[in-house]
PDB file of N, CA and C in Angstrom:
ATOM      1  N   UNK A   1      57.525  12.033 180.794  1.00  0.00           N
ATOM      2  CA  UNK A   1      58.505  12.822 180.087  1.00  0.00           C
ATOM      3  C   UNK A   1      58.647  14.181 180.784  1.00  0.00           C
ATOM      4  N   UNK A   2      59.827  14.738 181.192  1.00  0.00           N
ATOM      5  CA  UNK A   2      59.473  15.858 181.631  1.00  0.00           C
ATOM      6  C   UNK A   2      59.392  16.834 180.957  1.00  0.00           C
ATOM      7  N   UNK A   3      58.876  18.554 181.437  1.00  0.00           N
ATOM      8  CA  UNK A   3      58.649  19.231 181.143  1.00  0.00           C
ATOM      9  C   UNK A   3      59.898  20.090 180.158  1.00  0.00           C
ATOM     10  N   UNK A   4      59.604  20.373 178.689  1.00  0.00           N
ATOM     11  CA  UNK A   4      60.525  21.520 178.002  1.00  0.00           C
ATOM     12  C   UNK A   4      60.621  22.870 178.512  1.00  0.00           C
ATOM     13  N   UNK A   5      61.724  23.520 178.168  1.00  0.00           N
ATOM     14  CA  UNK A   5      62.053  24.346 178.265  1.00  0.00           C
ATOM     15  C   UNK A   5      62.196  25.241 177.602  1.00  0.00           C
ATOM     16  N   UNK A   6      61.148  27.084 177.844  1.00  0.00           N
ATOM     17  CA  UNK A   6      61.275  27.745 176.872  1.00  0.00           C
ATOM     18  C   UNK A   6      62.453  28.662 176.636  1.00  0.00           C
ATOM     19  N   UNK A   7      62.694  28.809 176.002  1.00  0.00           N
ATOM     20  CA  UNK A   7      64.028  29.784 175.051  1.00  0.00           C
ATOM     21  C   UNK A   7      64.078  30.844 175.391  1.00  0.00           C
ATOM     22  N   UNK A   8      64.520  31.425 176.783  1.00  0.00           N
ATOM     23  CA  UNK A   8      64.340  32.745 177.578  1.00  0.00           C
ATOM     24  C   UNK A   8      64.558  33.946 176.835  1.00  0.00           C
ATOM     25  N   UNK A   9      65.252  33.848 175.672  1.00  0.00           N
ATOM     26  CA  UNK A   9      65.300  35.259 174.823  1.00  0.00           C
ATOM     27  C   UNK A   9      64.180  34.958 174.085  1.00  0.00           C
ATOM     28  N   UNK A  10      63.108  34.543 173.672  1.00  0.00           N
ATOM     29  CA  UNK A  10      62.001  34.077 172.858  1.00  0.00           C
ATOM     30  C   UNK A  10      61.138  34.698 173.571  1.00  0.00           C
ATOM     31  N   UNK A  11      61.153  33.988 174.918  1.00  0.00           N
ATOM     32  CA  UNK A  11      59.930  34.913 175.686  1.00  0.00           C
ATOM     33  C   UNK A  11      60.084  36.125 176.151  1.00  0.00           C
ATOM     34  N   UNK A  12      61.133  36.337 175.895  1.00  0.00           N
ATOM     35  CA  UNK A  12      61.185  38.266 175.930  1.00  0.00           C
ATOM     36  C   UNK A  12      60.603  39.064 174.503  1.00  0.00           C
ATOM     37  N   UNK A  13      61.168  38.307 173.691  1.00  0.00           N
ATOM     38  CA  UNK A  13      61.303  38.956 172.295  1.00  0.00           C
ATOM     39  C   UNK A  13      59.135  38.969 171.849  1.00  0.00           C
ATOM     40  N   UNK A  14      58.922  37.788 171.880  1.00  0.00           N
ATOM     41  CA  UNK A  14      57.404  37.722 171.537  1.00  0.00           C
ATOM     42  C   UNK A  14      56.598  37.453 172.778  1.00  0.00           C
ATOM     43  N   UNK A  15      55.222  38.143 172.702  1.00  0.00           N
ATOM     44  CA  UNK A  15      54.030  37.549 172.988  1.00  0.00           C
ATOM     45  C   UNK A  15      52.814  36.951 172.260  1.00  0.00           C
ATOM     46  N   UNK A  16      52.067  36.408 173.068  1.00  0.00           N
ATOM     47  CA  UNK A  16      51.173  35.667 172.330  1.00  0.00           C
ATOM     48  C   UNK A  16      49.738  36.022 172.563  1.00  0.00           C
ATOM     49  N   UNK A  17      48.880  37.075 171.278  1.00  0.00           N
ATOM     50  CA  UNK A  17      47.708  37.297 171.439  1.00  0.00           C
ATOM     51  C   UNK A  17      46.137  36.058 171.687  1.00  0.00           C
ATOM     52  N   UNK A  18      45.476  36.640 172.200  1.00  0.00           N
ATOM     53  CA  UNK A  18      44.329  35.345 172.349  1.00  0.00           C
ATOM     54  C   UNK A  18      44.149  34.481 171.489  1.00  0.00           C
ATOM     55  N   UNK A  19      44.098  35.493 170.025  1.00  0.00           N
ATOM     56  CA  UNK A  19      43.840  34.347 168.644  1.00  0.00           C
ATOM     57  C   UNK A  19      44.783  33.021 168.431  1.00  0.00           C
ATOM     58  N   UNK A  20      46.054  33.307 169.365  1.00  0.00           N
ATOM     59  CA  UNK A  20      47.040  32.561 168.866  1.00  0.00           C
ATOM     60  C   UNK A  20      48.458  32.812 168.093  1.00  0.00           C
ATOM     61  N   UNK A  21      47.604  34.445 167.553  1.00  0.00           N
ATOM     62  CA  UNK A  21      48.830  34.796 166.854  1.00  0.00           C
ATOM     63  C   UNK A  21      50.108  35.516 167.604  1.00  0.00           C
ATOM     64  N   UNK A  22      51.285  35.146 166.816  1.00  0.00           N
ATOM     65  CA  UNK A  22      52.066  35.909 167.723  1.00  0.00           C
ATOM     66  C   UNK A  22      52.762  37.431 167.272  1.00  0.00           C
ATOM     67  N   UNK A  23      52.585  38.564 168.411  1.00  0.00           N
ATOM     68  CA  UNK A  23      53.494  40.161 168.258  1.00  0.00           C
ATOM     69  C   UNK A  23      54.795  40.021 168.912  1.00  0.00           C
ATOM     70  N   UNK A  24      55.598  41.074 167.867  1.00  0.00           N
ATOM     71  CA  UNK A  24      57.014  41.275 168.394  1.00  0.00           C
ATOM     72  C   UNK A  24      56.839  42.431 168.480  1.00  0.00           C
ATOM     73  N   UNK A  25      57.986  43.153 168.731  1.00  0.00           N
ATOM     74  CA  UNK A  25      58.281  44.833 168.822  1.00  0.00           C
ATOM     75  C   UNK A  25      59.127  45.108 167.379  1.00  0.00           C
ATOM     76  N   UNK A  26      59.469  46.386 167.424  1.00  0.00           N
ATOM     77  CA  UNK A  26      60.523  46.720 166.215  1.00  0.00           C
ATOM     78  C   UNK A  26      61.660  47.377 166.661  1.00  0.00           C
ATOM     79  N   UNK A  27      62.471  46.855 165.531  1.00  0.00           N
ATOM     80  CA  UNK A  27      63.684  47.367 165.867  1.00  0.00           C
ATOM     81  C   UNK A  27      64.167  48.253 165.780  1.00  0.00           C
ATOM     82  N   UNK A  28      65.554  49.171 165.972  1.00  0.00           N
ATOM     83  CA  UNK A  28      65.703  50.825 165.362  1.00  0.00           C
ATOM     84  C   UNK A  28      64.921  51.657 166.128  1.00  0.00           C
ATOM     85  N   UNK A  29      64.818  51.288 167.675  1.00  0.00           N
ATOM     86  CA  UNK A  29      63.796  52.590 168.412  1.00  0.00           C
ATOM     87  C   UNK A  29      65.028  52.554 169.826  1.00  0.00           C
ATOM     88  N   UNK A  30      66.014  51.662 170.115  1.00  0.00           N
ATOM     89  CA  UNK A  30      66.961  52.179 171.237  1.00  0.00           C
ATOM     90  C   UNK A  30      67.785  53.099 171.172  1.00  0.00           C
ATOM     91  N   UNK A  31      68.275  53.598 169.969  1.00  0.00           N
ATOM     92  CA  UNK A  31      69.439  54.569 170.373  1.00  0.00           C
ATOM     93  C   UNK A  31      69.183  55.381 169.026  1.00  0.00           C
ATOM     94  N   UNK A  32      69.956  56.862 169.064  1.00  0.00           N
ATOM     95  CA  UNK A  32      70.591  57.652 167.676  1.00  0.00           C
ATOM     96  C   UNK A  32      68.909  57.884 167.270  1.00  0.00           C
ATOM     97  N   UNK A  33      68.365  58.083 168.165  1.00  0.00           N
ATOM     98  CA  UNK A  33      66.986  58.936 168.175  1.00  0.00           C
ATOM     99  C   UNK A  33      66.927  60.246 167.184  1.00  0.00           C
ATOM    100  N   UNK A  34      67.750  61.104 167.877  1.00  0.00           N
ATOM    101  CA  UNK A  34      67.256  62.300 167.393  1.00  0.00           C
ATOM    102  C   UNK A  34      67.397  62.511 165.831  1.00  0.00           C
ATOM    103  N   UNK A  35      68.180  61.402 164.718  1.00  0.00           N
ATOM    104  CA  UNK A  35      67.731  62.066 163.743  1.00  0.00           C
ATOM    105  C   UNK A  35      66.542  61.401 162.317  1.00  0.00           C
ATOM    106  N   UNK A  36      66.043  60.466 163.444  1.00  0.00           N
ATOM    107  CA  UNK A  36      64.756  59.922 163.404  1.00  0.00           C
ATOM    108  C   UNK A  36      63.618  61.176 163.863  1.00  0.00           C
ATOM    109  N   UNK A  37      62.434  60.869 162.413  1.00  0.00           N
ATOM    110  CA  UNK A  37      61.503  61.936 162.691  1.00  0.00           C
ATOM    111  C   UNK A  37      60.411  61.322 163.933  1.00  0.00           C
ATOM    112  N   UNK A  38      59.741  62.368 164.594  1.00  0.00           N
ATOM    113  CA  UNK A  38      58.664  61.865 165.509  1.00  0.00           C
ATOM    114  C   UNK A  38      58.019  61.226 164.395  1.00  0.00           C
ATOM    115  N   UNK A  39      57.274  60.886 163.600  1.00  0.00           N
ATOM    116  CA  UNK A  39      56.412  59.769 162.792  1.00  0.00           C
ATOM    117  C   UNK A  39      57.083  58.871 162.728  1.00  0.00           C
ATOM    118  N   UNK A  40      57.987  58.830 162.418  1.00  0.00           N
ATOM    119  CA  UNK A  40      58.706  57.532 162.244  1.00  0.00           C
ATOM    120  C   UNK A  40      59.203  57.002 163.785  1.00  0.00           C
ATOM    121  N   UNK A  41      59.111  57.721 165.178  1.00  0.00           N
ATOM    122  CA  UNK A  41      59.122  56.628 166.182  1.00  0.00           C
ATOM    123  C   UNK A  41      58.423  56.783 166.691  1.00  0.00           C
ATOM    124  N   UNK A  42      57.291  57.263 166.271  1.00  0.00           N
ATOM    125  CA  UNK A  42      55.855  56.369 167.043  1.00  0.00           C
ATOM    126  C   UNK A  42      55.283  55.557 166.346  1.00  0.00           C
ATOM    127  N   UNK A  43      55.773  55.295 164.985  1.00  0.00           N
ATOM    128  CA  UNK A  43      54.918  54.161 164.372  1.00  0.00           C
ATOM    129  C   UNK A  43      55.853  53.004 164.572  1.00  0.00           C
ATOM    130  N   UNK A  44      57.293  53.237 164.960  1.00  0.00           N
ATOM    131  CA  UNK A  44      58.167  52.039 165.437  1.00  0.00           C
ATOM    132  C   UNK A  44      57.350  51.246 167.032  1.00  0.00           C
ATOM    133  N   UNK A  45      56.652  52.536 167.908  1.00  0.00           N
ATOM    134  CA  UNK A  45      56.015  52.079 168.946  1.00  0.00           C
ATOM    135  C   UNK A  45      54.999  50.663 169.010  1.00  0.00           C
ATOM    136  N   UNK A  46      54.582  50.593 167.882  1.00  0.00           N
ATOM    137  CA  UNK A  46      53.268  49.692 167.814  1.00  0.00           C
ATOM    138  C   UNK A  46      53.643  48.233 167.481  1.00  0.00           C
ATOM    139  N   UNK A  47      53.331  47.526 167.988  1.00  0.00           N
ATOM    140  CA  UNK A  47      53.739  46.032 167.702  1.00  0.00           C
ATOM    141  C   UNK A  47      53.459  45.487 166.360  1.00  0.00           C
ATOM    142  N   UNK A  48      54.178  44.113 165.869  1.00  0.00           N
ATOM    143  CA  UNK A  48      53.944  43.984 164.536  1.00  0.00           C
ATOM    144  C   UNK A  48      53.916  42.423 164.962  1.00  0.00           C
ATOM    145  N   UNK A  49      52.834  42.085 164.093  1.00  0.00           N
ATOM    146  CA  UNK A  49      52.577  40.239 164.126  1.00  0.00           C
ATOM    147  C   UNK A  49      53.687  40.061 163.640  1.00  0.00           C
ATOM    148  N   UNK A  50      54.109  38.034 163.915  1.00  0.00           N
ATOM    149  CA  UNK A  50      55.358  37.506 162.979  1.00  0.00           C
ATOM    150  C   UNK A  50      54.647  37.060 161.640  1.00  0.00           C
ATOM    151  N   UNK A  51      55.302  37.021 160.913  1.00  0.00           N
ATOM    152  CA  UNK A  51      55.057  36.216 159.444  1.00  0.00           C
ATOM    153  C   UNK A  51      54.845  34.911 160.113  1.00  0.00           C
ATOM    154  N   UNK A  52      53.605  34.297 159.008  1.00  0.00           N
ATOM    155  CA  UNK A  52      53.021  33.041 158.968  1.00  0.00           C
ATOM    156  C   UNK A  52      53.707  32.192 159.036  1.00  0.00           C
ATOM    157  N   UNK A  53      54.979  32.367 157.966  1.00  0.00           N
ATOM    158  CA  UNK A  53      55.901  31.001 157.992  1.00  0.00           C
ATOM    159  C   UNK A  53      57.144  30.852 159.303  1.00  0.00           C
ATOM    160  N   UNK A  54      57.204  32.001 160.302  1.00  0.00           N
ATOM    161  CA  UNK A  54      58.431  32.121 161.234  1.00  0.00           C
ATOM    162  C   UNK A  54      56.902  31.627 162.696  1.00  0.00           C
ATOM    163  N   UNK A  55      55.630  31.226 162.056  1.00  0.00           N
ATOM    164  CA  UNK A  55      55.151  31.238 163.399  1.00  0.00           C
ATOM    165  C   UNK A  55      55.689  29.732 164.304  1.00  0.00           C
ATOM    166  N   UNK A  56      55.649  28.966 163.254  1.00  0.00           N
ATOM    167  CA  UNK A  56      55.606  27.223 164.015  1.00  0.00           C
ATOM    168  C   UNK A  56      57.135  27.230 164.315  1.00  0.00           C
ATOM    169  N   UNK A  57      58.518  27.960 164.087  1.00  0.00           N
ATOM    170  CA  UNK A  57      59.146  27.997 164.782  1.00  0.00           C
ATOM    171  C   UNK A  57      59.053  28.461 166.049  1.00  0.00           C
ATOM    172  N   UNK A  58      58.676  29.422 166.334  1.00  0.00           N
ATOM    173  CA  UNK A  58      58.420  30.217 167.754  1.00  0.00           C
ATOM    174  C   UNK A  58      57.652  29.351 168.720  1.00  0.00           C
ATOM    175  N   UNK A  59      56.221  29.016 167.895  1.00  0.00           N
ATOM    176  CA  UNK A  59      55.822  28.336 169.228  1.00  0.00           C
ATOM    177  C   UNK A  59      56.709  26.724 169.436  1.00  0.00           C
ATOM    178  N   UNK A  60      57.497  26.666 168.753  1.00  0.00           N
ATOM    179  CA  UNK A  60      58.830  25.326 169.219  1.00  0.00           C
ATOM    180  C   UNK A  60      59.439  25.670 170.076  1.00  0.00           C
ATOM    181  N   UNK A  61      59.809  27.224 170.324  1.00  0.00           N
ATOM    182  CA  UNK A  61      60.401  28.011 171.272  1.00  0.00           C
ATOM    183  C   UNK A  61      60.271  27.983 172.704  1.00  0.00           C
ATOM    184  N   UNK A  62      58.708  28.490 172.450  1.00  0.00           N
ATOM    185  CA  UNK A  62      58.055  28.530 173.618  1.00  0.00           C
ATOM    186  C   UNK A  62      56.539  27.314 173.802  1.00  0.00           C
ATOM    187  N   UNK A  63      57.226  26.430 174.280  1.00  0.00           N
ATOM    188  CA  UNK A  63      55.722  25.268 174.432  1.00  0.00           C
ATOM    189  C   UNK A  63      54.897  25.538 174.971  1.00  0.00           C
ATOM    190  N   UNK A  64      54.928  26.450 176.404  1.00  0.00           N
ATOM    191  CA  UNK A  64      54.196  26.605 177.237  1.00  0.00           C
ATOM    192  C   UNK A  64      53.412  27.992 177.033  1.00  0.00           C
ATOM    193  N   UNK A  65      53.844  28.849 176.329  1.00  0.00           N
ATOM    194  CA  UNK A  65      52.856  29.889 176.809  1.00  0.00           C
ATOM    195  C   UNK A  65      52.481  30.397 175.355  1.00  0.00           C
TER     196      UNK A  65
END
């Protein structure tokens, strides 16, 4: 059977920590900055796991990695 193919905006959007679980980024940090407070975009900086139930879609996404 040959090899699937992963969902090239998928593997941009998430990675996949050792445990298995998977981080995304957040949204609301590209543009119209300035009348966003500094707390509020450095805590946009930090990655956020997916919800439990959006995980077994993703890794359908991406088989391989």
């Amino acid at each position: 059977m040959p090899k699937m193919k992963s969902l090239s905006g998928a593997t941009k959007r998430f990675k996949r920590t050792k445990k298995g679980a998977v981080k995304r980024g957040q949204s609301h940090r590209s543009h119209i900055l300035t009348k966003k407070s500094t707390k509020r975009k450095r805590q946009l900086r930090s990655p956020q796991s997916v919800h439990a139930s959006d995980v077994v879609l993703i890794n359908r996404m991406m088989p391989y990695r």
